[in-house]
Protein backbone atom coordinates (compact mmCIF):
# COMPACT_ATOMS: atom_id res chain seq x y z
CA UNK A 1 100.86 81.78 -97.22
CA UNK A 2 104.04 82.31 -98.16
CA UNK A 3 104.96 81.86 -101.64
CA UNK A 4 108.39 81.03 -102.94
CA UNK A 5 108.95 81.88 -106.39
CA UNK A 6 107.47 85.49 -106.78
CA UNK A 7 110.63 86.23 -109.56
CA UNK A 8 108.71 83.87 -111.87
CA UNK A 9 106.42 86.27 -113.14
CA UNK A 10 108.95 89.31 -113.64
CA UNK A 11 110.57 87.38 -116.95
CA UNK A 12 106.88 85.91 -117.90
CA UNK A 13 105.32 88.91 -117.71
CA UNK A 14 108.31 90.66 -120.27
CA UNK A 15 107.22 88.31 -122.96
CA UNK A 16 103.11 88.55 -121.98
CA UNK A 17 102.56 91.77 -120.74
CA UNK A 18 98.79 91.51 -120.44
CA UNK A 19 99.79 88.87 -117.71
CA UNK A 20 101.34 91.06 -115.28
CA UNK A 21 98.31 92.46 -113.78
CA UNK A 22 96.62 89.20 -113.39
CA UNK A 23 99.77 87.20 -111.74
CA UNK A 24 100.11 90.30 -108.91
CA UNK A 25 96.38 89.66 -108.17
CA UNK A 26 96.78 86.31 -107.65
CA UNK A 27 100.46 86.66 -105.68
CA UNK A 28 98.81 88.97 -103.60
CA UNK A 29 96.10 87.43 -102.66
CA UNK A 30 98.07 84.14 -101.99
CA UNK A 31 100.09 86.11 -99.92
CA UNK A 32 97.12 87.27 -97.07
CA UNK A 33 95.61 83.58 -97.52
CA UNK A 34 95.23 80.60 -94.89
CA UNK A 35 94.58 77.80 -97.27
CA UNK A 36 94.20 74.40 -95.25
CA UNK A 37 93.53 72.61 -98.61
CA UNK A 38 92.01 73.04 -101.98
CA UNK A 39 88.30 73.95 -100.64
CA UNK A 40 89.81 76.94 -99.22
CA UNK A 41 91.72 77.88 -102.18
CA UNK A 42 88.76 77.55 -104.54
CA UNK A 43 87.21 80.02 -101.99
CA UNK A 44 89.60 82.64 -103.78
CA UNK A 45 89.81 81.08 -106.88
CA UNK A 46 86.96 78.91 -108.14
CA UNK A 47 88.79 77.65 -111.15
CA UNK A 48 92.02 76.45 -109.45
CA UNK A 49 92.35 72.99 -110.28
CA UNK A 50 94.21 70.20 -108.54
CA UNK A 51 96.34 68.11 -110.97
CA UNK A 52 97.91 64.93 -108.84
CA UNK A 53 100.03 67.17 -106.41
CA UNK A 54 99.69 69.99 -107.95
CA UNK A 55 97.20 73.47 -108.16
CA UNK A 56 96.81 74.94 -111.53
CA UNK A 57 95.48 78.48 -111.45
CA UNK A 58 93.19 80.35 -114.62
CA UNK A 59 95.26 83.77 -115.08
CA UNK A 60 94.00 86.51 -117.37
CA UNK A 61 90.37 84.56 -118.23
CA UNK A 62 92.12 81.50 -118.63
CA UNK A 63 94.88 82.75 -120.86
CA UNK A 64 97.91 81.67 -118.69
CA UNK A 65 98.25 78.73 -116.45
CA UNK A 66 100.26 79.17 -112.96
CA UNK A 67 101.40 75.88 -111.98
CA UNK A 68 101.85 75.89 -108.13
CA UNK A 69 102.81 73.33 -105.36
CA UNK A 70 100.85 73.75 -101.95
CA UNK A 71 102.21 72.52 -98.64
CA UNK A 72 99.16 73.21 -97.12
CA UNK A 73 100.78 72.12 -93.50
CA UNK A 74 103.84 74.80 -93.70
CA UNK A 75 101.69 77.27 -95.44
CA UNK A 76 103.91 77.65 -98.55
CA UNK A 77 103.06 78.38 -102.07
CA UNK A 78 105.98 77.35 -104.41
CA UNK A 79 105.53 79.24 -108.11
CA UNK A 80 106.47 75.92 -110.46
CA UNK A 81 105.57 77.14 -113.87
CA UNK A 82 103.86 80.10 -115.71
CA UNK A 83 102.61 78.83 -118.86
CA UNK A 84 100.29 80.14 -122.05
CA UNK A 85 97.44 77.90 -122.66
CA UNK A 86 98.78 76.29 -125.43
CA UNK A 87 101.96 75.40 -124.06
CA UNK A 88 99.87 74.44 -120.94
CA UNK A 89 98.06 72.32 -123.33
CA UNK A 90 101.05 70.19 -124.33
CA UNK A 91 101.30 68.33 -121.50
CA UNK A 92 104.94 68.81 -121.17
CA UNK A 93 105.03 70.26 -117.45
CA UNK A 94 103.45 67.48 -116.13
């Protein structure tokens, strides 16, 4: 996949350090992935969640919440949000 919106995590990551290691995991595994649709992603992360158009993915034991967009049919990944769980929480991204 190709993912669009990598720079996302540099700024998240200076204000929650602890999610740094986490969000390269996941980028990198997005990265070498195939995904036709959300079976497959679920393959590599279980607890990704689709939310209307949108995949939500658990970072650091459910800490942080990645918001993503999937074109499944162009193979892109686009980063929309890096949230805490609270802020997640609010609703306010939807």
């Amino acid at each position: 996949m190709r993912v669009i919106g990598k720079a996302a995590i540099t700024p998240f990551s200076r204000i929650h350090p602890d999610a740094l290691a986490p969000l390269l995991h996941w980028y990198h595994l997005a990265k070498r992935a195939a995904w036709a649709n959300l079976v497959d992603v679920r393959k590599d992360f279980p607890h990704a969640d689709g939310v209307e158009r949108l995949t939500i993915f658990n970072i650091a034991g459910n800490k942080y919440r990645l918001i993503t967009a999937i074109k499944y049919r162009w193979n892109v990944v686009y980063v929309r949000q890096i949230l805490t769980h609270a802020e997640y929480n609010k609703d306010n991204w939807k």
